[in-house]
Protein backbone atom coordinates (compact mmCIF):
# COMPACT_ATOMS: atom_id res chain seq x y z
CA UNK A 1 -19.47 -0.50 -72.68
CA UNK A 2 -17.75 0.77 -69.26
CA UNK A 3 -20.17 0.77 -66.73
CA UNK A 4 -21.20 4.44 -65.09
CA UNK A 5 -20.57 3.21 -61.80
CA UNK A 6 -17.40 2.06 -62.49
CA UNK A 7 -16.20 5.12 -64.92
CA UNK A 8 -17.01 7.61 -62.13
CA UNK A 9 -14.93 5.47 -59.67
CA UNK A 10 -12.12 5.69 -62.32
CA UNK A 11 -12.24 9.75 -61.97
CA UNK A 12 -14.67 10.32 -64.79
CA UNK A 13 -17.44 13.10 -64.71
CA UNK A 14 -20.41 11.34 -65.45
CA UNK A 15 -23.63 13.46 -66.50
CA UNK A 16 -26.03 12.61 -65.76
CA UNK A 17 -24.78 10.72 -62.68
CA UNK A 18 -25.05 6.87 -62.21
CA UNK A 19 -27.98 6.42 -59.03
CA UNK A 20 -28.28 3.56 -56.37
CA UNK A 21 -29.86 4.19 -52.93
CA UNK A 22 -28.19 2.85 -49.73
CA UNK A 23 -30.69 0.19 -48.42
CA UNK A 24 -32.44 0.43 -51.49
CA UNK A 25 -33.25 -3.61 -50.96
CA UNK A 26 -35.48 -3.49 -48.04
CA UNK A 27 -38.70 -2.80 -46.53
CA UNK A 28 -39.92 -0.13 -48.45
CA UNK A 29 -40.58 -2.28 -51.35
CA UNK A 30 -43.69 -4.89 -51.06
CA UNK A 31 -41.90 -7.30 -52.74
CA UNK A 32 -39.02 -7.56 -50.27
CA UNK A 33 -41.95 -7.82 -47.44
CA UNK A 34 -43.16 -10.82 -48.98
CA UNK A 35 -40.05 -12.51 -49.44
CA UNK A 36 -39.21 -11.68 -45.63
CA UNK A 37 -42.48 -13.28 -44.66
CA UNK A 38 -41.48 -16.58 -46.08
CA UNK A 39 -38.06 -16.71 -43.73
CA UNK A 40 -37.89 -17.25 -39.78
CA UNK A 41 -35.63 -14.30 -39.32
CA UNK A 42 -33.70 -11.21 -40.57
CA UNK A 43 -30.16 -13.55 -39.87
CA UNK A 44 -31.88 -16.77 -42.27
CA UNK A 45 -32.91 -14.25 -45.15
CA UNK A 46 -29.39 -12.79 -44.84
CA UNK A 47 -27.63 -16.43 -45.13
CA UNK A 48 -30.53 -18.37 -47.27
CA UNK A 49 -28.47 -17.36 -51.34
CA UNK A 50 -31.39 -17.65 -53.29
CA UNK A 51 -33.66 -15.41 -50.69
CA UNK A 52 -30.97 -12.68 -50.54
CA UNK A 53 -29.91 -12.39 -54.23
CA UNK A 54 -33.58 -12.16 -55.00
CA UNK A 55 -34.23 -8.83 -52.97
CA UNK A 56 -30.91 -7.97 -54.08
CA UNK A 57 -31.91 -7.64 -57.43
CA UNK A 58 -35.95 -6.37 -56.49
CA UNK A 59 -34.78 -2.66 -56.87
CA UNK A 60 -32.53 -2.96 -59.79
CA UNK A 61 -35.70 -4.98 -61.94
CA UNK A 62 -38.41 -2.10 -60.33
CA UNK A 63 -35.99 1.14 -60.80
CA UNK A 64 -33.20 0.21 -63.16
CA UNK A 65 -30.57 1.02 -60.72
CA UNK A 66 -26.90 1.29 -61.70
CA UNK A 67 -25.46 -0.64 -58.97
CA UNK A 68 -26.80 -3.66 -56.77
CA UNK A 69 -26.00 -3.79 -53.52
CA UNK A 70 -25.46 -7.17 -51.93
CA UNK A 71 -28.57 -7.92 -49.27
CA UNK A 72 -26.68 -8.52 -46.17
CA UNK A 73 -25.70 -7.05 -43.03
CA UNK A 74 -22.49 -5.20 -41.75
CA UNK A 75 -23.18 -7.34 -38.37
CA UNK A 76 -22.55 -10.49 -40.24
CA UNK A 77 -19.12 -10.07 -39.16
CA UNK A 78 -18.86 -10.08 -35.60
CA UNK A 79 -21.60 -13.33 -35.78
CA UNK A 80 -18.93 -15.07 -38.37
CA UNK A 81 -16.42 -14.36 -35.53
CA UNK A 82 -18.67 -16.01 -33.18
CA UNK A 83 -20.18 -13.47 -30.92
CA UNK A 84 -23.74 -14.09 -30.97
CA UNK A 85 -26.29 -12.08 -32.81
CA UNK A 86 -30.15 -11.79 -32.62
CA UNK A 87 -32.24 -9.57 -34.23
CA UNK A 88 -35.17 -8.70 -32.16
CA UNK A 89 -38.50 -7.18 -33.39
CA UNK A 90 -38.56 -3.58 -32.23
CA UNK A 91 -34.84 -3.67 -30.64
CA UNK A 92 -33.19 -4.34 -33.77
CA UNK A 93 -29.53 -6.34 -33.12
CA UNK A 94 -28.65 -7.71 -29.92
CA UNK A 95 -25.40 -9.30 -29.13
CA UNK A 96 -23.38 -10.64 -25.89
CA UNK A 97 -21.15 -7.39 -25.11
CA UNK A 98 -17.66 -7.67 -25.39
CA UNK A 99 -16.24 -5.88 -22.58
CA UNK A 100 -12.76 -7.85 -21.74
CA UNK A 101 -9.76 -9.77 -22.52
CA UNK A 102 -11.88 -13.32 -22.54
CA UNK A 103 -14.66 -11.93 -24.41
CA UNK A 104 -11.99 -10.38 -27.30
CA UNK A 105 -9.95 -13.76 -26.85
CA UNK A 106 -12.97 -15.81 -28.08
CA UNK A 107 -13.82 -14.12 -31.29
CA UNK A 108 -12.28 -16.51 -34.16
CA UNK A 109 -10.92 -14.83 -36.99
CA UNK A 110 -9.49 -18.45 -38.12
CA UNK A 111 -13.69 -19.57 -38.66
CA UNK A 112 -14.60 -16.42 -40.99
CA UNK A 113 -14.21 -17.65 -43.73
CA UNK A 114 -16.59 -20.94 -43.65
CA UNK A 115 -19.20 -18.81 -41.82
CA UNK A 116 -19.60 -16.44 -44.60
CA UNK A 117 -19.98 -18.98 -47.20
CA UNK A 118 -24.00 -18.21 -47.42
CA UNK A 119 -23.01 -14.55 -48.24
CA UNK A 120 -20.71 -15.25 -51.12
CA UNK A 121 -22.97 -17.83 -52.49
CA UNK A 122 -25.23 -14.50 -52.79
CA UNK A 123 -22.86 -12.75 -54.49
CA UNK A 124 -21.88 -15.37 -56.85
CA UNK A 125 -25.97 -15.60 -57.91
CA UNK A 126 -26.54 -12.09 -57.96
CA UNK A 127 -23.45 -11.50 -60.26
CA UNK A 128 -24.71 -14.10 -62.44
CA UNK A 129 -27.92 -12.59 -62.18
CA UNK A 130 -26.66 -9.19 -63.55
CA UNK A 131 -24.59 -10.87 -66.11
CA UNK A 132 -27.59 -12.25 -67.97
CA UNK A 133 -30.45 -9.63 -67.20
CA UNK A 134 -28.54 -6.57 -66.29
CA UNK A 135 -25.61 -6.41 -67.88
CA UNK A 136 -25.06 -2.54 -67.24
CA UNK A 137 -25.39 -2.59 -63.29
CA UNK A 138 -22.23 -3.13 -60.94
CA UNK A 139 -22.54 -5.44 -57.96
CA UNK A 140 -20.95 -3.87 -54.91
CA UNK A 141 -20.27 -5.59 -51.90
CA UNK A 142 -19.56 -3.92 -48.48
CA UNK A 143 -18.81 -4.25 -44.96
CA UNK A 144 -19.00 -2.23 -41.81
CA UNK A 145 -15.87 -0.37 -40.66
CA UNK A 146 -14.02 -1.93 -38.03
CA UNK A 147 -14.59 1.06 -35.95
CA UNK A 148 -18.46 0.97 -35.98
CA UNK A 149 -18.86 -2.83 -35.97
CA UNK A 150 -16.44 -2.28 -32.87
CA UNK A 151 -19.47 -0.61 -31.06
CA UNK A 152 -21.99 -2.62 -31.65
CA UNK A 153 -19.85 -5.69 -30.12
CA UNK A 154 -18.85 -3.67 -27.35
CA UNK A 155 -22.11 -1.96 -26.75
CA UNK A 156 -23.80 -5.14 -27.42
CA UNK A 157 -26.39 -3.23 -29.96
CA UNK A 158 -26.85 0.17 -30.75
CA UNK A 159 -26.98 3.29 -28.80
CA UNK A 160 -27.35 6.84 -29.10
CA UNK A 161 -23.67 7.78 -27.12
CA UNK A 162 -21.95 4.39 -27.22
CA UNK A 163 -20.27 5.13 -23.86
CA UNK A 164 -19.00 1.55 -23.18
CA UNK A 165 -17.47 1.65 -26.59
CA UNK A 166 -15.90 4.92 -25.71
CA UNK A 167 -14.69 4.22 -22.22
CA UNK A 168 -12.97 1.19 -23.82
CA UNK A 169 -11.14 3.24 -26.35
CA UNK A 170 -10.09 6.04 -23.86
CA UNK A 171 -9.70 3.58 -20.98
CA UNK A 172 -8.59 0.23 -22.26
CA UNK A 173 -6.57 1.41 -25.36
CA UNK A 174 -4.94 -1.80 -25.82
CA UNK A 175 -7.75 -4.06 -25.18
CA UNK A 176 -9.18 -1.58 -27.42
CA UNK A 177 -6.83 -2.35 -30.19
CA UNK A 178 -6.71 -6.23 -30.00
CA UNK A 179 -10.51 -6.37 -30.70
CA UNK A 180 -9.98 -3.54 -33.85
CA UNK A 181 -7.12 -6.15 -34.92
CA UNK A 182 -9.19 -9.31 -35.18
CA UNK A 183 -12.38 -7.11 -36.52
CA UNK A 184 -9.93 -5.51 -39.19
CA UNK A 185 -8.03 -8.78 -39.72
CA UNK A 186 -11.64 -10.60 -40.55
CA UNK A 187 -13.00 -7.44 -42.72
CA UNK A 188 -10.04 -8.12 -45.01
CA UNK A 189 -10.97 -11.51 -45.32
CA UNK A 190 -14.83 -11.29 -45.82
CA UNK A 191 -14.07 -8.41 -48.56
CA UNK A 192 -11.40 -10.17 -50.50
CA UNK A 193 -13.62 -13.14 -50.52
CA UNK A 194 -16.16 -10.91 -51.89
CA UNK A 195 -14.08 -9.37 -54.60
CA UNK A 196 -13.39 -13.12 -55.53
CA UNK A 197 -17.01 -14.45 -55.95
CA UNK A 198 -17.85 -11.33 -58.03
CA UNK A 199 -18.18 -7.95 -55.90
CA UNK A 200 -17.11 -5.67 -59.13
CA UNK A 201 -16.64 -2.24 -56.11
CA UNK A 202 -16.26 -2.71 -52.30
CA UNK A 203 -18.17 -0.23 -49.93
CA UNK A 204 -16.63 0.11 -46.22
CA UNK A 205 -19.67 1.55 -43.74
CA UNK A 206 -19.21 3.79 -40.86
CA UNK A 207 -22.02 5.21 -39.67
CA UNK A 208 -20.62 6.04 -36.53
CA UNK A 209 -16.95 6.60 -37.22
CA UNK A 210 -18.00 10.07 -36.29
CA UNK A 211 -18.69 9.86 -32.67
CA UNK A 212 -14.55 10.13 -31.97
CA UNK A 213 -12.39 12.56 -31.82
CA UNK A 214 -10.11 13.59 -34.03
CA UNK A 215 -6.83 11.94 -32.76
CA UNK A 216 -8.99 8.39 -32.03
CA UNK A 217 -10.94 9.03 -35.42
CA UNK A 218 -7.13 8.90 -37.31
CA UNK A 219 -6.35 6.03 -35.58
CA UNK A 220 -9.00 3.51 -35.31
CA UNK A 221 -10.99 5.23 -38.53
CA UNK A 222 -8.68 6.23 -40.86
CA UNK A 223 -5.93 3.75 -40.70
CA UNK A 224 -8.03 0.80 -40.33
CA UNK A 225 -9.23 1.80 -43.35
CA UNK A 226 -5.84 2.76 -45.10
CA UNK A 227 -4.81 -1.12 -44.20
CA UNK A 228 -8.05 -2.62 -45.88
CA UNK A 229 -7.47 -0.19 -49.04
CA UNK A 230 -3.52 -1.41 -49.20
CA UNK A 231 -4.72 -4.65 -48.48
CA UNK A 232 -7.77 -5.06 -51.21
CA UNK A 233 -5.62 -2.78 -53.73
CA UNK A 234 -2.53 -5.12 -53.59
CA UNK A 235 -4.94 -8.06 -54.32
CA UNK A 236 -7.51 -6.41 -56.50
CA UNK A 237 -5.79 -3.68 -57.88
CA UNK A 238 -8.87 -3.01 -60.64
CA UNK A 239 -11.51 -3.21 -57.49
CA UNK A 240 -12.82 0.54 -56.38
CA UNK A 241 -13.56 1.31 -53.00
CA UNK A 242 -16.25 3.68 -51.67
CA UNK A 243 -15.69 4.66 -48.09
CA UNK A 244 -19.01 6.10 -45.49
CA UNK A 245 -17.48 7.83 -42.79
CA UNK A 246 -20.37 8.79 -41.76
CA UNK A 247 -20.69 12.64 -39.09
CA UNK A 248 -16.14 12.86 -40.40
CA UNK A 249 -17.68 16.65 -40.36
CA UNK A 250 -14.24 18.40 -40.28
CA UNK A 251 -11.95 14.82 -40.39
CA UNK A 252 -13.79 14.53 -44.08
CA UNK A 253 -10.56 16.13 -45.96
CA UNK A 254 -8.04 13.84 -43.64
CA UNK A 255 -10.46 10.15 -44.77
CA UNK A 256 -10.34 11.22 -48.05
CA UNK A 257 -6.82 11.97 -48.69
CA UNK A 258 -5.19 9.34 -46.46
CA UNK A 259 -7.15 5.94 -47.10
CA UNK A 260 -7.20 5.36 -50.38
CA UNK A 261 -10.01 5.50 -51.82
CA UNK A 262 -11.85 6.19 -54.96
CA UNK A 263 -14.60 7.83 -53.39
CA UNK A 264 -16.23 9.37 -50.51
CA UNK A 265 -19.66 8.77 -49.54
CA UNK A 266 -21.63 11.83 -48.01
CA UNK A 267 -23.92 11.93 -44.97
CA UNK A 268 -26.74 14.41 -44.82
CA UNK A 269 -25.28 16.98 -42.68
CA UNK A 270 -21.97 17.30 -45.43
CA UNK A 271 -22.76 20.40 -46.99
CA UNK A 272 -21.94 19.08 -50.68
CA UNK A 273 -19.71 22.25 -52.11
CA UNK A 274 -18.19 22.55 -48.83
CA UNK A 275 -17.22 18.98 -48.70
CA UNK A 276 -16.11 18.95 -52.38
CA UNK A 277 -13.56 21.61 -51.70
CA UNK A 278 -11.90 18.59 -48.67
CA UNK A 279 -12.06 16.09 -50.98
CA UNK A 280 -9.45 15.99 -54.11
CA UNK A 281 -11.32 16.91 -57.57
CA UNK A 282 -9.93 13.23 -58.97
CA UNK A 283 -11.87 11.42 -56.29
CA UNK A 284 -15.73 10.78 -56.80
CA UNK A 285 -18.34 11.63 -53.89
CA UNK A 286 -21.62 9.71 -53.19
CA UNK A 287 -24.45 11.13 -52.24
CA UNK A 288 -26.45 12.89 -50.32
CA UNK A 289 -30.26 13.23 -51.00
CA UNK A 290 -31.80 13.59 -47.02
CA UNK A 291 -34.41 10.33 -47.23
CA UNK A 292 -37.24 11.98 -46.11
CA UNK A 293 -37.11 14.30 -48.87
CA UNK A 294 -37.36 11.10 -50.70
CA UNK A 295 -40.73 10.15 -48.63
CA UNK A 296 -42.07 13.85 -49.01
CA UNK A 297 -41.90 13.12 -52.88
CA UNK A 298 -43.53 16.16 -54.95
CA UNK A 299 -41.56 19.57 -55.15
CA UNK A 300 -39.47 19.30 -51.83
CA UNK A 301 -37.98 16.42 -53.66
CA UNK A 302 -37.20 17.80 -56.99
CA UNK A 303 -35.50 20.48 -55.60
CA UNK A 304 -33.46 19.22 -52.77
CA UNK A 305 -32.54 16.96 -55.66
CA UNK A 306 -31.74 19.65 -58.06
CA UNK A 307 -29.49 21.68 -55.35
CA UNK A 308 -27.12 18.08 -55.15
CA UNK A 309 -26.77 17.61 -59.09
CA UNK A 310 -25.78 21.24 -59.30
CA UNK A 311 -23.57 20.98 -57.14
CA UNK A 312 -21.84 18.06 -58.04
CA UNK A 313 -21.77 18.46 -61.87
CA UNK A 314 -18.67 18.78 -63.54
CA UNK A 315 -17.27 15.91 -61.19
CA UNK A 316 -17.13 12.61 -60.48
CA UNK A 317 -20.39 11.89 -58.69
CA UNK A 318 -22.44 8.91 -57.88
CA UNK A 319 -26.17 9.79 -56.78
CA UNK A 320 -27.27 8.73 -53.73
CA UNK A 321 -28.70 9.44 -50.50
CA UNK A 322 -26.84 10.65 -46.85
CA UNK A 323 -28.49 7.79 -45.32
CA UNK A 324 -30.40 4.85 -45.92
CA UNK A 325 -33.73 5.00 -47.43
CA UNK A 326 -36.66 4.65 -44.79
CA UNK A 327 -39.49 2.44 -45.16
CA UNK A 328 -42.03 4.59 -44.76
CA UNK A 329 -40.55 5.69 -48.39
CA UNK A 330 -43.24 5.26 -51.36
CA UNK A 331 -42.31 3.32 -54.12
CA UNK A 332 -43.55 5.64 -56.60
CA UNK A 333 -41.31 8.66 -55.19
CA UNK A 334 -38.06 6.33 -55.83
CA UNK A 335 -39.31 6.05 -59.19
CA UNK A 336 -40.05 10.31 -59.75
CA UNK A 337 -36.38 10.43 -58.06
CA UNK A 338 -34.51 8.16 -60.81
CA UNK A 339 -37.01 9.93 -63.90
CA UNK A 340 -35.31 13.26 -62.72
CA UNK A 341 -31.81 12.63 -62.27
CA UNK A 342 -31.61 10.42 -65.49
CA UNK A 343 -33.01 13.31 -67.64
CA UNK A 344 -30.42 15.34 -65.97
């Protein structure tokens, strides 16, 4: 039998709709908390195989999810380039800013593929994993876009305006572009090495491809993107890809039609039969439950969860939230969620 995931990403209606929750391995779940405990740090759960595959597959054995979603990080790239990377109670990432030519000249797309040899160990366990206990559930593998890993190594962490990140892209424009090279260069790479240790759908996410404007978001969004989509396609022509460009508001229509992929994932703020009408009626859409109506549970939930699968029936549709789930999420309303949509 066809998996759901994979017969929506084909351009099949599904009903009802396959479900998986971005960051649905993580710290809302008291299991994952007490595998974290037993690790010195978010980077050695991340790059320890048999630590990561087992809080990869946590929410698939508790909810029965139709996809897993490989326990990693999309700042595993620039740290298998070489720029440092700490995570830091509280802070959350922390790495050495790139701001010029040395600090772009040093990043090592040549290494990439030893340092991410942890991470496809993962994959490889958590696809055999699936194979012999959840034979129905697609493994999908992902990465960040090169755009919004691009400001975090610029930025050196995260921000709320990410003006370094912009000042580089306005100011420096070909500094600017080196660094999206190598980081686009090294995304094809780590996915294609995930496709080929058993990533069955590739996710590219950009939660802040947003922040640019339009004429920067086609450049260093949406053709980044086309080239990973040519790229993958030509070598995995059977491999879907999901794409998160995450605040596209009005660029939304533009992503979808020019990169390539199978599907769009929404964000919160994507009205869903506004963005349906931007988005070609072939191509499947993700999302987009708002996660705190997730942690609200009860009524608020059901509906805000009704309003989506009404208004994404009849097309290709994958469940999901805008955003990641939060911790402060109870187990049991993740539970009520999946109940619902799978009695449709």
């Amino acid at each position: 039998m066809t998996k759901k995931i994979l017969q929506v990403l084909a351009g099949e209606a599904v009903w009802p709709p396959p479900v998986w929750l971005m960051r649905q391995a993580g710290r809302f779940l008291p299991e994952y908390r007490a595998v974290r405990a037993t690790t010195t740090g978010f980077m050695d759960l991340c790059t320890t195989p048999e630590k990561a595959c087992e809080v990869t597959l946590q929410p698939v054995r508790r909810f029965g999810m139709d996809a897993a979603i490989l326990f990693s990080d999309i700042l595993v790239l620039p740290w298998a380039l070489g720029q440092g990377l700490e995570f830091e109670a509280g802070e959350g990432p922390v790495l050495p800013p790139i701001r010029d030519q040395a600090g772009v000249d040093a990043l090592d797309v040549g290494q990439v593929r030893a340092m991410i040899a942890p991470i496809l160990e993962t994959v490889r366990q958590v696809r055999a994993g699936l194979i012999a206990d959840h034979p129905d559930t697609t493994l999908i593998g992902f990465a960040g876009s090169p755009f919004t890993v691009a400001c975090y190594m610029i930025e050196g962490g995260g921000s709320k305006e990410f003006a370094h990140v912009r000042a580089m892209a306005h100011g420096q424009p070909e500094l600017f572009a080196q660094l999206m090279e190598k980081i686009t260069a090294a995304t094809i790479t780590y996915l294609s090495a995930q496709v080929l240790s058993g990533a069955e759908v590739i996710m590219l996410f950009g939660s802040w491809d947003g922040i640019l404007s339009p004429r920067l978001f086609r450049q260093h969004v949406i053709a980044p993107a086309a080239r990973i989509a040519t790229q993958l396609k030509s070598r995995f022509p059977r491999t879907p890809l999901i794409g998160f460009p995450r605040l596209a508001g009005m660029m939304l229509g533009e992503y979808a039609h020019n990169t390539g992929f199978n599907a769009v994932a929404l964000d919160t703020s994507a009205e869903p039969s506004l963005a349906a009408g931007m988005i070609p009626q072939s191509m499947a859409i993700q999302g987009n439950l708002v996660p705190l109506a997730v942690v609200a549970g009860g009524a608020a939930m059901r509906e805000e969860a009704d309003m989506l699968l009404n208004a994404m029936r009849g097309r290709p549709h994958i469940f999901n939230l805008g955003h990641g789930i939060l911790p402060q999420t109870p187990p049991e309303h993740v539970g009520e969620l999946i109940a619902q949509i799978r009695a449709g």
